[in-house]
Protein backbone atom coordinates (compact mmCIF):
# COMPACT_ATOMS: atom_id res chain seq x y z
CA UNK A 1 67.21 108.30 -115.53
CA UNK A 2 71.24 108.22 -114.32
CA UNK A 3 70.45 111.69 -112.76
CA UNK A 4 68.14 110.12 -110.55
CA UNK A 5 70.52 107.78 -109.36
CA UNK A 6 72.80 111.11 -108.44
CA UNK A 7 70.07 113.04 -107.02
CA UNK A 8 68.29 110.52 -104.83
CA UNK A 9 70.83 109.36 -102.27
CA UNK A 10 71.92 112.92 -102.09
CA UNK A 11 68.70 114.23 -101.12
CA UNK A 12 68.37 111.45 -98.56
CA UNK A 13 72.18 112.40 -97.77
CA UNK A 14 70.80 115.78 -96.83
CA UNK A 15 67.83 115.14 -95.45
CA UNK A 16 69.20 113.05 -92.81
CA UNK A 17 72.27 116.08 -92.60
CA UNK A 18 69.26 118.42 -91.21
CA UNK A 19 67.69 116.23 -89.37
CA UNK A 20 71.27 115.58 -87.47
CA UNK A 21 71.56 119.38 -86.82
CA UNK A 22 68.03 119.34 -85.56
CA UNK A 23 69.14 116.37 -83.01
CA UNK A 24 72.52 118.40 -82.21
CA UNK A 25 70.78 121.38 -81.13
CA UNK A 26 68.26 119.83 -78.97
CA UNK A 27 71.01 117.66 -77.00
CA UNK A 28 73.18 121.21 -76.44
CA UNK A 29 70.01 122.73 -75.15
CA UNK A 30 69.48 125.48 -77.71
CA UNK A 31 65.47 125.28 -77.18
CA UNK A 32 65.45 125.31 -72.87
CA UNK A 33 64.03 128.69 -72.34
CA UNK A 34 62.66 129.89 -75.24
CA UNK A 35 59.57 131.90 -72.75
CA UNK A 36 62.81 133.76 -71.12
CA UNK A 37 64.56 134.61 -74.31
CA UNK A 38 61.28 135.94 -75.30
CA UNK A 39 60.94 138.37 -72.06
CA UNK A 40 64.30 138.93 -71.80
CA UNK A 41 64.12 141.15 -74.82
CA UNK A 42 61.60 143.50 -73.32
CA UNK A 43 63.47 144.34 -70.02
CA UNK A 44 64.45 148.02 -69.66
CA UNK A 45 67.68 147.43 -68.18
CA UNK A 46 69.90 150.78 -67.23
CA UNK A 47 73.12 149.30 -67.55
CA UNK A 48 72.52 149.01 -71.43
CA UNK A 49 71.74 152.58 -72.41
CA UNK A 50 74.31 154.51 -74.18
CA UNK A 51 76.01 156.93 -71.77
């Protein structure tokens, strides 16, 4: 039973941890274009072929 009293607040602890990343990277704007990342990846540009 003293384990739980360990284990508990430090699962809370890290709960709340992740969901503060979460928050962090949807204030810096990490999710604004995620349709444009997407296409970007299938554009056949010239400048990025090996020479």
């Amino acid at each position: 039973m003293n384990i739980f009293f360990l284990l508990a607040p430090f699962s809370v602890a890290l709960g709340l941890a992740a969901l503060g990343a979460f928050w962090w990277t949807l204030r810096s704007g990490q999710y604004d274009d995620p349709a444009g990342d997407a296409s970007r990846i299938l554009i056949d540009d010239p400048e990025d072929r090996p020479a």
